[in-house]
PDB file of N, CA and C in Angstrom:
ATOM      1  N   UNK A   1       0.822  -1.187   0.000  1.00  0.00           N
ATOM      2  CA  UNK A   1       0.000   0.000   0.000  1.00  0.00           C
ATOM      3  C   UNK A   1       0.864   1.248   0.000  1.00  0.00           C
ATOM      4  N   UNK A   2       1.782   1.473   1.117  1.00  0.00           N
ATOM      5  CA  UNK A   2       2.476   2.685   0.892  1.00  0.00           C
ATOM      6  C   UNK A   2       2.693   2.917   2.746  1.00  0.00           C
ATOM      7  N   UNK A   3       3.945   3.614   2.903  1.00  0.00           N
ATOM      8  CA  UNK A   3       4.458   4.174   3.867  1.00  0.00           C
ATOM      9  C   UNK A   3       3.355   5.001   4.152  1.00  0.00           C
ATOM     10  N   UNK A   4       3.145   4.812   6.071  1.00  0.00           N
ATOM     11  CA  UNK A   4       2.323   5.013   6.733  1.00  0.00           C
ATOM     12  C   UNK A   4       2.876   6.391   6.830  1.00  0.00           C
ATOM     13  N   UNK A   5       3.739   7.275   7.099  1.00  0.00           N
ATOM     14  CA  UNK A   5       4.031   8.636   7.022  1.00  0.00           C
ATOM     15  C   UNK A   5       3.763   9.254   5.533  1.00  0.00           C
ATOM     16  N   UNK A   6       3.992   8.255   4.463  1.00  0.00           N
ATOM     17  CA  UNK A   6       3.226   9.021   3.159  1.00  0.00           C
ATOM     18  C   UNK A   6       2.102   8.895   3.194  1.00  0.00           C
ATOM     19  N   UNK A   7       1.350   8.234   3.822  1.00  0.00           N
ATOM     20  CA  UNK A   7      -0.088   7.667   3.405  1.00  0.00           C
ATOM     21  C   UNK A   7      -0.732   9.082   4.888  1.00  0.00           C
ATOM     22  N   UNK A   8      -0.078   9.419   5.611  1.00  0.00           N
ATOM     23  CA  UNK A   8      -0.330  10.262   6.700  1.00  0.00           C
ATOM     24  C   UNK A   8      -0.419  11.354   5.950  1.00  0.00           C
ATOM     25  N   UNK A   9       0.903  12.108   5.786  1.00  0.00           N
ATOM     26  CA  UNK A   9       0.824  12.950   4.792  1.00  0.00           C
ATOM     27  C   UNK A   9       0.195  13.600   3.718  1.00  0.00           C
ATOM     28  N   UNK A  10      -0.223  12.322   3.069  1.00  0.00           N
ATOM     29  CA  UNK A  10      -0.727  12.929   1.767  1.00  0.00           C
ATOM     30  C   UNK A  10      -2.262  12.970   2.095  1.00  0.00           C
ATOM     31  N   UNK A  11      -3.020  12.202   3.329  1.00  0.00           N
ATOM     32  CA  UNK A  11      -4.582  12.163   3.572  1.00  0.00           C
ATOM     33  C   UNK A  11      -4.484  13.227   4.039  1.00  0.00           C
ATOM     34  N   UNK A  12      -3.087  14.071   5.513  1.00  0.00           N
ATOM     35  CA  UNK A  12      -3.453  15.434   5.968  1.00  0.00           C
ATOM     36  C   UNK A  12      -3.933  16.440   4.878  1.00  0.00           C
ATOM     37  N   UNK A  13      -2.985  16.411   3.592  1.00  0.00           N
ATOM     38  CA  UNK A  13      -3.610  17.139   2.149  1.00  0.00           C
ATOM     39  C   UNK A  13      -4.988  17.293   1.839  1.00  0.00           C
ATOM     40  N   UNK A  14      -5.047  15.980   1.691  1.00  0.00           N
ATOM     41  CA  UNK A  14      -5.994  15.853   1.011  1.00  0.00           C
ATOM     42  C   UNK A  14      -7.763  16.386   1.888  1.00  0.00           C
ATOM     43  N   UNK A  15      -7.617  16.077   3.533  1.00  0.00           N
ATOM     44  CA  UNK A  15      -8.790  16.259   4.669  1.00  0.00           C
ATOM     45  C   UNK A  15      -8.403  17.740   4.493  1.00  0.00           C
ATOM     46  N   UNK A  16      -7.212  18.397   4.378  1.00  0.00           N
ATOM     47  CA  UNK A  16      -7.707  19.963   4.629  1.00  0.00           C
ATOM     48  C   UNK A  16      -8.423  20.492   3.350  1.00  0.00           C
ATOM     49  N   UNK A  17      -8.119  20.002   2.217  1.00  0.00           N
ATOM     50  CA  UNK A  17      -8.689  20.473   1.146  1.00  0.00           C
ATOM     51  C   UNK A  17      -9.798  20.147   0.895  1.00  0.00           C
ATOM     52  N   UNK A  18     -10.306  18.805   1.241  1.00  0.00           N
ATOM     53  CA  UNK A  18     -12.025  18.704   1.636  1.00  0.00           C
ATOM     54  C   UNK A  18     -12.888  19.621   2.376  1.00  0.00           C
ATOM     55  N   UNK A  19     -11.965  19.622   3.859  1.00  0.00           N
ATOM     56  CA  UNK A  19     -12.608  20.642   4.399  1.00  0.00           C
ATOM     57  C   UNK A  19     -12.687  22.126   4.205  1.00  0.00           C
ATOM     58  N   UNK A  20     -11.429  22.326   4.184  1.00  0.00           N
ATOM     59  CA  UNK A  20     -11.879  23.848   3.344  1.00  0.00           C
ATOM     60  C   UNK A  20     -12.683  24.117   1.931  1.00  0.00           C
ATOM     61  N   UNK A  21     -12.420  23.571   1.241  1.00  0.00           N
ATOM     62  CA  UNK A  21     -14.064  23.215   0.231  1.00  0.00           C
ATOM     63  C   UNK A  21     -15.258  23.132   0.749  1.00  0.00           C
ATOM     64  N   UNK A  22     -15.438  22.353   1.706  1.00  0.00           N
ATOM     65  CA  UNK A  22     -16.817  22.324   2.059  1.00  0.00           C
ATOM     66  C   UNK A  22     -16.999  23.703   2.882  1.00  0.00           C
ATOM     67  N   UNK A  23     -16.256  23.794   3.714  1.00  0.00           N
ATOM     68  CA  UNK A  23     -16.344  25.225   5.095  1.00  0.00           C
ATOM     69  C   UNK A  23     -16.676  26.422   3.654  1.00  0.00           C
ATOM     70  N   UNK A  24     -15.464  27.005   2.833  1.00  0.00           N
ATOM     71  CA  UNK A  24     -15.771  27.654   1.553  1.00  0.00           C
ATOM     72  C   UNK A  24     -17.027  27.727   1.162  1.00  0.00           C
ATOM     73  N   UNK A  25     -17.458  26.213   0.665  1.00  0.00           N
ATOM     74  CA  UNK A  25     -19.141  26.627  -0.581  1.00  0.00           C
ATOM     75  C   UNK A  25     -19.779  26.659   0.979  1.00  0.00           C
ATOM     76  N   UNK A  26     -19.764  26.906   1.961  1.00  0.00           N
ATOM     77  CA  UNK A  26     -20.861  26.858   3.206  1.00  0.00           C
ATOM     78  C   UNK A  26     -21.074  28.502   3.322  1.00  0.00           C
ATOM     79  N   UNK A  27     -19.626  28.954   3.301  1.00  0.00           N
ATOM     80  CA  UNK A  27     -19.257  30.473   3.565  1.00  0.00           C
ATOM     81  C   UNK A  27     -19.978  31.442   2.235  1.00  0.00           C
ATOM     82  N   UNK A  28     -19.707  31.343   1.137  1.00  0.00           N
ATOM     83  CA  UNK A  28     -20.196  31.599  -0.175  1.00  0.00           C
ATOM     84  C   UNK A  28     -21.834  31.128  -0.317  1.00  0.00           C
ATOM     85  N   UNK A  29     -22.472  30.403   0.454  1.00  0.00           N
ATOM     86  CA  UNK A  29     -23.661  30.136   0.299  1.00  0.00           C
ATOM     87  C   UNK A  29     -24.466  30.738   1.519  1.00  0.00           C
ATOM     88  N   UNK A  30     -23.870  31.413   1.872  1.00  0.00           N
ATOM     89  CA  UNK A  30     -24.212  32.200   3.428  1.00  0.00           C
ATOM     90  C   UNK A  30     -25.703  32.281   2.785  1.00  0.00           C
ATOM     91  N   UNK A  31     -26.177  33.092   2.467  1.00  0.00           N
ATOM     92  CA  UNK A  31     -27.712  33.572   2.349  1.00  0.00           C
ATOM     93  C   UNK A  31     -28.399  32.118   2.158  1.00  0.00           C
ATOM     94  N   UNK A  32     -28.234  31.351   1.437  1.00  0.00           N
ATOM     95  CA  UNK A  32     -28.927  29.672   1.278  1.00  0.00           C
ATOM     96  C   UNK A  32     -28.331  28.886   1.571  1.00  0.00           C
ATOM     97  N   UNK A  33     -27.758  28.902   2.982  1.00  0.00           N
ATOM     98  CA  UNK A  33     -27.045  27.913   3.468  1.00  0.00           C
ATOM     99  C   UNK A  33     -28.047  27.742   4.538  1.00  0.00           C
ATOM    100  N   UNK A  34     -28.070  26.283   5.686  1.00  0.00           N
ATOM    101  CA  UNK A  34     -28.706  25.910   6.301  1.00  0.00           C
ATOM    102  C   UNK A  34     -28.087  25.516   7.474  1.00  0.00           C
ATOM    103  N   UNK A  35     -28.850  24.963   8.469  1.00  0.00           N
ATOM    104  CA  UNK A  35     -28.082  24.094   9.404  1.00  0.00           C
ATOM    105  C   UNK A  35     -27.046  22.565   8.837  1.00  0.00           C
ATOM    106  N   UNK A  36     -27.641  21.865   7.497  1.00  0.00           N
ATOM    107  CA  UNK A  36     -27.231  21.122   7.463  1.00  0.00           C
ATOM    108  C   UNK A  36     -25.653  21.375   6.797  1.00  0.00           C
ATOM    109  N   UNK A  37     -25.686  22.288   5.930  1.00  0.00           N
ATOM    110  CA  UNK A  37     -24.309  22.439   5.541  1.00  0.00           C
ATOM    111  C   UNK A  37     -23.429  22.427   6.810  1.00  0.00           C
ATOM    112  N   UNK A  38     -23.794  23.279   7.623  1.00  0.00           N
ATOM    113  CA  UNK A  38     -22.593  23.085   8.909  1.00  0.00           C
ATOM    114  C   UNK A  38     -22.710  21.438   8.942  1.00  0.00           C
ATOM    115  N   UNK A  39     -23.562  20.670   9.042  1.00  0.00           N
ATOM    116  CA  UNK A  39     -23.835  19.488   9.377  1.00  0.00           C
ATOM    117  C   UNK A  39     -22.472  18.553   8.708  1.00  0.00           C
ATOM    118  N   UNK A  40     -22.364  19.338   7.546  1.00  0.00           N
ATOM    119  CA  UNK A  40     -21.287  18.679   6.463  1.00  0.00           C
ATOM    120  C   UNK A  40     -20.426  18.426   6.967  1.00  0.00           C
ATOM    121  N   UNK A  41     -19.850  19.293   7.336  1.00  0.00           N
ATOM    122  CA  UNK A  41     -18.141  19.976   7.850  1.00  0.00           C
ATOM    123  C   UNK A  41     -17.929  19.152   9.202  1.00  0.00           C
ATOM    124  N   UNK A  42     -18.939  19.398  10.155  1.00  0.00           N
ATOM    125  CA  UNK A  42     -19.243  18.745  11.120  1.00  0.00           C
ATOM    126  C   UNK A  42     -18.685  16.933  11.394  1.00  0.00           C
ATOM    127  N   UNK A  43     -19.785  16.386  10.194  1.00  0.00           N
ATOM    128  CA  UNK A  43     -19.558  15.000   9.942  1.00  0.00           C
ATOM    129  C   UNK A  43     -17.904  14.568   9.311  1.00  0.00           C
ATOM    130  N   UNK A  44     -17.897  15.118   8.668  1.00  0.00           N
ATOM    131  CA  UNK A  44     -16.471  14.728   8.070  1.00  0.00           C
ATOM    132  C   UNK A  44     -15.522  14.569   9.123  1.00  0.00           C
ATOM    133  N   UNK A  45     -14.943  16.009  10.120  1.00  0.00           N
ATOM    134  CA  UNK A  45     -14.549  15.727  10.644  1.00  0.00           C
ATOM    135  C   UNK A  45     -14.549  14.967  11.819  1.00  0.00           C
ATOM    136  N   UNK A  46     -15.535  14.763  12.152  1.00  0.00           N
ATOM    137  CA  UNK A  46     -16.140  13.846  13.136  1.00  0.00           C
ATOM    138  C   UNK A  46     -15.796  12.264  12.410  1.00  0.00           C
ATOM    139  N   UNK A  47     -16.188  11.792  11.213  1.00  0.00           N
ATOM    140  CA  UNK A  47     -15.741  10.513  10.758  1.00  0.00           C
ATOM    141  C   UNK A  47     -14.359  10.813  10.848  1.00  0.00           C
ATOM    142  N   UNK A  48     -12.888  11.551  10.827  1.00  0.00           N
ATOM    143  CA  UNK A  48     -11.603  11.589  10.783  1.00  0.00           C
ATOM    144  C   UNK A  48     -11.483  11.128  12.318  1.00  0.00           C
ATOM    145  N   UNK A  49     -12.110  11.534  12.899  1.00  0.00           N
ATOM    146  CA  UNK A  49     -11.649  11.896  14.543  1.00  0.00           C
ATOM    147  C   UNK A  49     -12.280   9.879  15.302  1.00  0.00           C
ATOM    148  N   UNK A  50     -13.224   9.597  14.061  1.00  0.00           N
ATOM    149  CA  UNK A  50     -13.701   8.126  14.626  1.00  0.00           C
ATOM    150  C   UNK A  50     -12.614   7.058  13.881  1.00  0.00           C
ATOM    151  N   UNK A  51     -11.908   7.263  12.676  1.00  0.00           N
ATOM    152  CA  UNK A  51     -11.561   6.530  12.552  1.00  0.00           C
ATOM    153  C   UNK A  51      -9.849   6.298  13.435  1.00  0.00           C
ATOM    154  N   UNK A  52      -9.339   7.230  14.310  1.00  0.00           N
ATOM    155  CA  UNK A  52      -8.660   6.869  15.201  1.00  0.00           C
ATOM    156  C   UNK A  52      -8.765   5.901  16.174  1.00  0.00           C
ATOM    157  N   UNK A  53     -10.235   5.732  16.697  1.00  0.00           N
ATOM    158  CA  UNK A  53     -10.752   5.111  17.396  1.00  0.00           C
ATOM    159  C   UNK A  53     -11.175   3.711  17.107  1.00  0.00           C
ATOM    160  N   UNK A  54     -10.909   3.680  15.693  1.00  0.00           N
ATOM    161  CA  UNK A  54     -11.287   1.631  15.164  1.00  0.00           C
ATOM    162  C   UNK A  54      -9.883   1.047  15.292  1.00  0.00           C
ATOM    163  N   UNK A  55      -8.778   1.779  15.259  1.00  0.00           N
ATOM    164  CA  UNK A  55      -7.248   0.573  15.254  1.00  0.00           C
ATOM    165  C   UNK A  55      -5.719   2.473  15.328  1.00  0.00           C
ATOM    166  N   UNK A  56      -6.258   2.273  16.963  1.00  0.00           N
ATOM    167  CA  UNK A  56      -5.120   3.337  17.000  1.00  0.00           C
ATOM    168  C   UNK A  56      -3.853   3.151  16.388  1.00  0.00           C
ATOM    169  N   UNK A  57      -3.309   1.833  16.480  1.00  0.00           N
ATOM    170  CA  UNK A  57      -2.443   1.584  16.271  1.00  0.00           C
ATOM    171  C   UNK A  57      -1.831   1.815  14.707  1.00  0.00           C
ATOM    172  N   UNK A  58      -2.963   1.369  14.035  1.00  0.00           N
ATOM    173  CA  UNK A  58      -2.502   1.716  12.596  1.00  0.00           C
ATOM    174  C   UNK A  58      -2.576   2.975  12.307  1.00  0.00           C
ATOM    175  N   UNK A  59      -1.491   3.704  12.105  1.00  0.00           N
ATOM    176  CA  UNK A  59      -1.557   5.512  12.120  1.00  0.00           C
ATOM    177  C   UNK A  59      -1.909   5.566  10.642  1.00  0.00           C
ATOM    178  N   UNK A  60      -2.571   4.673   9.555  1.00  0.00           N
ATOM    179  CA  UNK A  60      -2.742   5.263   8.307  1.00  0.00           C
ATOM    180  C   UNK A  60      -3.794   5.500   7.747  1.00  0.00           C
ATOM    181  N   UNK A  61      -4.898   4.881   9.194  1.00  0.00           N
ATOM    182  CA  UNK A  61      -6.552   4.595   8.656  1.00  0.00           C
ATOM    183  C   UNK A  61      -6.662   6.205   8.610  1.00  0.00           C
ATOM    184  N   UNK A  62      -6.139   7.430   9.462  1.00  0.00           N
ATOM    185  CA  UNK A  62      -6.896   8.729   9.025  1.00  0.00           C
ATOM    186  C   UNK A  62      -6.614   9.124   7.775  1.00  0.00           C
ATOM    187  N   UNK A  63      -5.768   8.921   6.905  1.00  0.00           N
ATOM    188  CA  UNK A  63      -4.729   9.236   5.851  1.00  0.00           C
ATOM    189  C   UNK A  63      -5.580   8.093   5.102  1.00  0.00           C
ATOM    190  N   UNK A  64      -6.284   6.989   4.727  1.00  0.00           N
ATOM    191  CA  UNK A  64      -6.757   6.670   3.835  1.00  0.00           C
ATOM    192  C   UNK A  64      -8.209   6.885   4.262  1.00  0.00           C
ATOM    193  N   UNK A  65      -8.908   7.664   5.237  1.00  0.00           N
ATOM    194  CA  UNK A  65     -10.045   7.950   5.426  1.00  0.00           C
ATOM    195  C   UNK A  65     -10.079   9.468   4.575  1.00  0.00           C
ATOM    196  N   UNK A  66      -9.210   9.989   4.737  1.00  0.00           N
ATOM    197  CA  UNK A  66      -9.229  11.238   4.322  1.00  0.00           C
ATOM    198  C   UNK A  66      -8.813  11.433   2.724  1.00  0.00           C
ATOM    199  N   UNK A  67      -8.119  10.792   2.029  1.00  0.00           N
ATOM    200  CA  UNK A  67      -8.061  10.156   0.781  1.00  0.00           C
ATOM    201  C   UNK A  67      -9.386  10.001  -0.022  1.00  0.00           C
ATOM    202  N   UNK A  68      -9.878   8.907   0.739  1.00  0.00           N
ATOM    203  CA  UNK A  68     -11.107   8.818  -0.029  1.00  0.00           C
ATOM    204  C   UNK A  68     -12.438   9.756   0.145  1.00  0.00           C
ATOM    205  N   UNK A  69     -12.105  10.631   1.320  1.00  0.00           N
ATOM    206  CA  UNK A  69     -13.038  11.575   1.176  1.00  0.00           C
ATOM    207  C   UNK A  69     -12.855  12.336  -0.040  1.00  0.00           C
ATOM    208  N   UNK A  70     -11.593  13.096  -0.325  1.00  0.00           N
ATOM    209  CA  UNK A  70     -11.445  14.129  -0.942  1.00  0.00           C
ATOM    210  C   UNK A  70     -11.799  13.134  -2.546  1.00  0.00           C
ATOM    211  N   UNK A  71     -11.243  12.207  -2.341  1.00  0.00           N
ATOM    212  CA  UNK A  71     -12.281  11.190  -4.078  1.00  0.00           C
ATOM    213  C   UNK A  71     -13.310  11.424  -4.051  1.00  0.00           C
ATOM    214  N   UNK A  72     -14.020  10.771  -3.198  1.00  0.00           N
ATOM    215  CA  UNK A  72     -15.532  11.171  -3.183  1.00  0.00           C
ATOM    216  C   UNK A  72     -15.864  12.159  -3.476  1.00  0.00           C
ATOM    217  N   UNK A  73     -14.897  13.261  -2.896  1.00  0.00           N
ATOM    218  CA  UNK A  73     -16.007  14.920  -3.200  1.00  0.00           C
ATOM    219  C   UNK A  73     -15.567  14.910  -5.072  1.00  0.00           C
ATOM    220  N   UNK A  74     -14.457  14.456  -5.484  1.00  0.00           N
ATOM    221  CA  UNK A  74     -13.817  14.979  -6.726  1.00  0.00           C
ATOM    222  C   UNK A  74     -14.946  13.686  -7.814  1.00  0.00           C
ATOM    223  N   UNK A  75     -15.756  12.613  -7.862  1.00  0.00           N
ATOM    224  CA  UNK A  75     -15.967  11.961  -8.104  1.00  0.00           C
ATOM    225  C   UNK A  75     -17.689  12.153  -8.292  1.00  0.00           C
ATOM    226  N   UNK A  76     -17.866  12.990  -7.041  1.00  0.00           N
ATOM    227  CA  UNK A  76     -19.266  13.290  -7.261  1.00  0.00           C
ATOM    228  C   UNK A  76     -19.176  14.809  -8.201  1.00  0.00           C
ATOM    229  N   UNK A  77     -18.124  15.395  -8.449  1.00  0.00           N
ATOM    230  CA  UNK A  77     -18.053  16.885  -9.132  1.00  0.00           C
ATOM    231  C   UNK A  77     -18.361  16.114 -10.032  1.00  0.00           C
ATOM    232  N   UNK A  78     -17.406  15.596 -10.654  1.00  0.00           N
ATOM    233  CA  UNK A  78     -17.728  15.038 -11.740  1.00  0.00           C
ATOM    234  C   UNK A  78     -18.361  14.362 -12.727  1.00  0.00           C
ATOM    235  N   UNK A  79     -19.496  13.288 -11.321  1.00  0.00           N
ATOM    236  CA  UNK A  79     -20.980  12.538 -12.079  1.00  0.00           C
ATOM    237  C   UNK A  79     -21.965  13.588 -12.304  1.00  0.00           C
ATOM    238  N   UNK A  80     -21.671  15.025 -11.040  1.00  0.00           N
ATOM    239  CA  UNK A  80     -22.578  16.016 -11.675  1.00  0.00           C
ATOM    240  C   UNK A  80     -22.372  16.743 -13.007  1.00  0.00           C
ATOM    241  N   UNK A  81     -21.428  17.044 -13.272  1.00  0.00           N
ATOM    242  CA  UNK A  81     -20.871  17.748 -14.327  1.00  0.00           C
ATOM    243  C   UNK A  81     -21.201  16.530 -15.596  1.00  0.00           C
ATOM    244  N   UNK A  82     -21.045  15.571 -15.506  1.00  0.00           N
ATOM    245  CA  UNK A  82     -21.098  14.784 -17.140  1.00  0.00           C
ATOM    246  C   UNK A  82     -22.694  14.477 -16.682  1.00  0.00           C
ATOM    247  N   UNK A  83     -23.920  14.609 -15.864  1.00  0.00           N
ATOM    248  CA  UNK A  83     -25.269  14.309 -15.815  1.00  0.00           C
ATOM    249  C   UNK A  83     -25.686  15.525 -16.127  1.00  0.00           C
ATOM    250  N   UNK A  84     -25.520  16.752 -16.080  1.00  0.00           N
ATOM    251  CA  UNK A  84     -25.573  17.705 -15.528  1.00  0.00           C
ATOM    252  C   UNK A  84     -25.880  18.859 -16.888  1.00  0.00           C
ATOM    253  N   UNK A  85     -24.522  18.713 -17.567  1.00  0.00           N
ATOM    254  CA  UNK A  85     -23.920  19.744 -18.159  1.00  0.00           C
ATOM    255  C   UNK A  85     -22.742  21.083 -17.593  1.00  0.00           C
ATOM    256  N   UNK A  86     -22.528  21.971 -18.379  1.00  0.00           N
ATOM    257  CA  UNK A  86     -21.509  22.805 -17.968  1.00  0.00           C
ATOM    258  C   UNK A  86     -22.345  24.029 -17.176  1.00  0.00           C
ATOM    259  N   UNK A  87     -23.708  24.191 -17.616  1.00  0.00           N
ATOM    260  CA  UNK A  87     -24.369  25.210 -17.186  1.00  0.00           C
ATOM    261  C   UNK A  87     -24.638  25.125 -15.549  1.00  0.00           C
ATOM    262  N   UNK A  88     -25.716  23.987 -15.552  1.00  0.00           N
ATOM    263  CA  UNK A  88     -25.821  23.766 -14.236  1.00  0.00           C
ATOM    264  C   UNK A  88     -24.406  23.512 -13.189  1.00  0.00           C
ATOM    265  N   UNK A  89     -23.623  23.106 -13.944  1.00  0.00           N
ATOM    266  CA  UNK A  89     -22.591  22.727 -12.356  1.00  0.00           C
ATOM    267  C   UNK A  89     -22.214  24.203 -12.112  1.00  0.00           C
ATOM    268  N   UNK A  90     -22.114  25.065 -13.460  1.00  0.00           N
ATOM    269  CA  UNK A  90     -21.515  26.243 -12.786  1.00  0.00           C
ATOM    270  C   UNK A  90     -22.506  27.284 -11.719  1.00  0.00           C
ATOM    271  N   UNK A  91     -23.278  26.951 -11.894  1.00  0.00           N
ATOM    272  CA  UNK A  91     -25.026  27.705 -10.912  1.00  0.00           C
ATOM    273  C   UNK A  91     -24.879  26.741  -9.804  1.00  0.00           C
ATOM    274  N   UNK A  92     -24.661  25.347  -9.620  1.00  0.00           N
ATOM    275  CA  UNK A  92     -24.647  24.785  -8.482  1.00  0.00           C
ATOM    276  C   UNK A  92     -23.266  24.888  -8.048  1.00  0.00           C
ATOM    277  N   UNK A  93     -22.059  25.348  -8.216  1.00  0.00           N
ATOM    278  CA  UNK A  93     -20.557  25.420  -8.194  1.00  0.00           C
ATOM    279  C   UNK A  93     -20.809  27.098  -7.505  1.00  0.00           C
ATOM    280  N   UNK A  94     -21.970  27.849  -7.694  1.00  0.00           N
ATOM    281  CA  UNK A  94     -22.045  29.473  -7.678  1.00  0.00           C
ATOM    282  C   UNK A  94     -21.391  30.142  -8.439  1.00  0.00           C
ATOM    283  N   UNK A  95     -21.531  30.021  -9.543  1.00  0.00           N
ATOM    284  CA  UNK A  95     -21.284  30.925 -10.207  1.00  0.00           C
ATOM    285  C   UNK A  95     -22.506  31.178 -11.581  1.00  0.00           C
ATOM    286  N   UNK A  96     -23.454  31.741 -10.861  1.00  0.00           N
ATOM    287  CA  UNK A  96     -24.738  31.967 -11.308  1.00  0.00           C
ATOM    288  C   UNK A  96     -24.903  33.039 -12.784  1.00  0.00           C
ATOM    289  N   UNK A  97     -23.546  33.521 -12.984  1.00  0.00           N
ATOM    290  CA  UNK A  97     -23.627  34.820 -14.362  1.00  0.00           C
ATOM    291  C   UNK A  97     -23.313  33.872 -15.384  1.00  0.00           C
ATOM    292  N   UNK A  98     -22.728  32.483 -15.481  1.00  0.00           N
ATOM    293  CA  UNK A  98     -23.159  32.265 -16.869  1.00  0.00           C
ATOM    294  C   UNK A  98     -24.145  32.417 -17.215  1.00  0.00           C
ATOM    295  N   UNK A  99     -24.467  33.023 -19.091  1.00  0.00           N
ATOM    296  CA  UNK A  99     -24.972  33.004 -19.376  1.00  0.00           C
ATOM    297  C   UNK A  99     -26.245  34.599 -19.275  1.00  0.00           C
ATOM    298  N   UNK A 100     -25.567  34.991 -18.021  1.00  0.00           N
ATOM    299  CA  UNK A 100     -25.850  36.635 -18.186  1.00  0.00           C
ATOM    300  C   UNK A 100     -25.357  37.818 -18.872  1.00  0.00           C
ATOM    301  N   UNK A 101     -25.754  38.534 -19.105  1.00  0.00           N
ATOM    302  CA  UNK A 101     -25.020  39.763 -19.422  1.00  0.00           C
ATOM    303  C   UNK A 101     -24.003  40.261 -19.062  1.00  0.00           C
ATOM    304  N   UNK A 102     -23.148  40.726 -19.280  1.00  0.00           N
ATOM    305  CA  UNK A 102     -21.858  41.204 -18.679  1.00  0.00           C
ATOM    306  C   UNK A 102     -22.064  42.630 -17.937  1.00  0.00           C
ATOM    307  N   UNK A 103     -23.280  43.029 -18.410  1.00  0.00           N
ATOM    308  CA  UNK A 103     -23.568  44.928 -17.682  1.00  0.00           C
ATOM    309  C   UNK A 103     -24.378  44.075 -16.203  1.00  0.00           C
ATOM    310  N   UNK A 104     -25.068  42.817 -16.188  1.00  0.00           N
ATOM    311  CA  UNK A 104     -25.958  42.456 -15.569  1.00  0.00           C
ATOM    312  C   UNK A 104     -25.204  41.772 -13.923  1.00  0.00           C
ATOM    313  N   UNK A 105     -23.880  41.570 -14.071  1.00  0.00           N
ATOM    314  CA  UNK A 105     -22.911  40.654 -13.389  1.00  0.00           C
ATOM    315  C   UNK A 105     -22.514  41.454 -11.833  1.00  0.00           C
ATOM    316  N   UNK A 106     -23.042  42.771 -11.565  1.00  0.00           N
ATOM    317  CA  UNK A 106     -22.472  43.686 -10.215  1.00  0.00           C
ATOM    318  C   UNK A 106     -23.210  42.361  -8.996  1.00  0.00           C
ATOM    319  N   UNK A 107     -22.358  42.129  -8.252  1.00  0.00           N
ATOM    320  CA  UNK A 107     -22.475  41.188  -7.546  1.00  0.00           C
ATOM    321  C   UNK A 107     -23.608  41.903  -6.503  1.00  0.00           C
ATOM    322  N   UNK A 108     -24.656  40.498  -6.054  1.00  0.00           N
ATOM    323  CA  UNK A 108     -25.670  41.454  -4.734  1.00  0.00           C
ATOM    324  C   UNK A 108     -25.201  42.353  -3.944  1.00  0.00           C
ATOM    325  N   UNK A 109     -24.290  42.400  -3.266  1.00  0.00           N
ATOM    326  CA  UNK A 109     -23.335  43.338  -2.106  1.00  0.00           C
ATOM    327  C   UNK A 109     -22.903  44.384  -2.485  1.00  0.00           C
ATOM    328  N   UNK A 110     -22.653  44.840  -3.688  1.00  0.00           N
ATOM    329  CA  UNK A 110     -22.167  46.031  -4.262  1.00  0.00           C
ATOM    330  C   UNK A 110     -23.560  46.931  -4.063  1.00  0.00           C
ATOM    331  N   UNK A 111     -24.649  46.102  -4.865  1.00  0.00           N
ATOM    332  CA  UNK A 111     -25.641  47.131  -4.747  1.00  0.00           C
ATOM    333  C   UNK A 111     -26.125  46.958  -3.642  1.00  0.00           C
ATOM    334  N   UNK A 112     -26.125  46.199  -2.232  1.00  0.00           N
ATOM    335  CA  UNK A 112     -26.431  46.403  -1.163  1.00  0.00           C
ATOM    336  C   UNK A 112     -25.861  47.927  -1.097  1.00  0.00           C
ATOM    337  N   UNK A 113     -24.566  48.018  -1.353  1.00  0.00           N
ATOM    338  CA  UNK A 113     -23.756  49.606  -0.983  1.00  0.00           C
ATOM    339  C   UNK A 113     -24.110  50.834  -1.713  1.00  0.00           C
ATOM    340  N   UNK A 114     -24.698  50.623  -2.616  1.00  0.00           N
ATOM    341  CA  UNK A 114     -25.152  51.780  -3.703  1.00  0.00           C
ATOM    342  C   UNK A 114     -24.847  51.994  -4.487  1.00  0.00           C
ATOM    343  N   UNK A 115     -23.925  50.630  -4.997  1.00  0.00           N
ATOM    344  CA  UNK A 115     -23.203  50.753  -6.065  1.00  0.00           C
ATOM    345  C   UNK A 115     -24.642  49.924  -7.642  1.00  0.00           C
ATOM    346  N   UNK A 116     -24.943  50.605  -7.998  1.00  0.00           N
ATOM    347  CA  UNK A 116     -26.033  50.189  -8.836  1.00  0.00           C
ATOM    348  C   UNK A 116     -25.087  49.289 -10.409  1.00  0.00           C
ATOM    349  N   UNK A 117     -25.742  48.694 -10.424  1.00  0.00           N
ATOM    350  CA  UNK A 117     -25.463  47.545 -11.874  1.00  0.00           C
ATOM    351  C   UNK A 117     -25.055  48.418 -12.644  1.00  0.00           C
ATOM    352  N   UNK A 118     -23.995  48.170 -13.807  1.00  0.00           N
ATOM    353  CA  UNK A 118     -23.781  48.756 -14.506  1.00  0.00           C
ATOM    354  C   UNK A 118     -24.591  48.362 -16.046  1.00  0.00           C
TER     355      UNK A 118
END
């Protein structure tokens, strides 16, 4: 399989970049975000923190728990994107101006400030 300090290593990579992805689209979805998105972030790390607890001894189960998380998230981008199309992943990804106008694109918060659409 692979050295338990690489296999450590490369899952620490891989769990922060899950999680900050998920914490990210939670932060960016502030206005339609819910309790359960925290729920997300929540669980994940909560499954990292259980799988210490099935075989302390083997220091590599967090490092291949965390591995296959960050697959999973990269695996489901991707069944959405080829079911999906390019349009929708980018509206469910947030980025809702494809396909708008370019005068139409002043983000909500600007004109919260008074800054009106151009």
């Amino acid at each position: 399989m692979g050295s338990s300090q690489t296999v450590m290593s490369v899952g620490a990579c891989c769990f922060g970049i899950t999680i900050g992805y998920i914490t990210y689209r939670t932060l960016v979805r502030a206005e339609r975000s819910a309790v359960s998105d925290l729920a997300t972030v929540v669980t994940a790390v909560g499954g990292a923190a259980v799988t210490s607890l099935f075989d302390p001894q083997q220091g590599d189960t967090f490092g291949w728990y965390s591995i296959g998380l960050l697959v999973g998230l990269a695996v489901f981008f991707l069944l959405f994107f080829a079911m999906n199309g390019k349009a929708a992943t980018a509206v469910f990804m947030g980025a809702p101006d494809i396909g708008r106008p370019q005068e139409d694109r002043t983000p909500k918060s600007a004109e919260a400030h008074g800054h009106p659409r151009r």
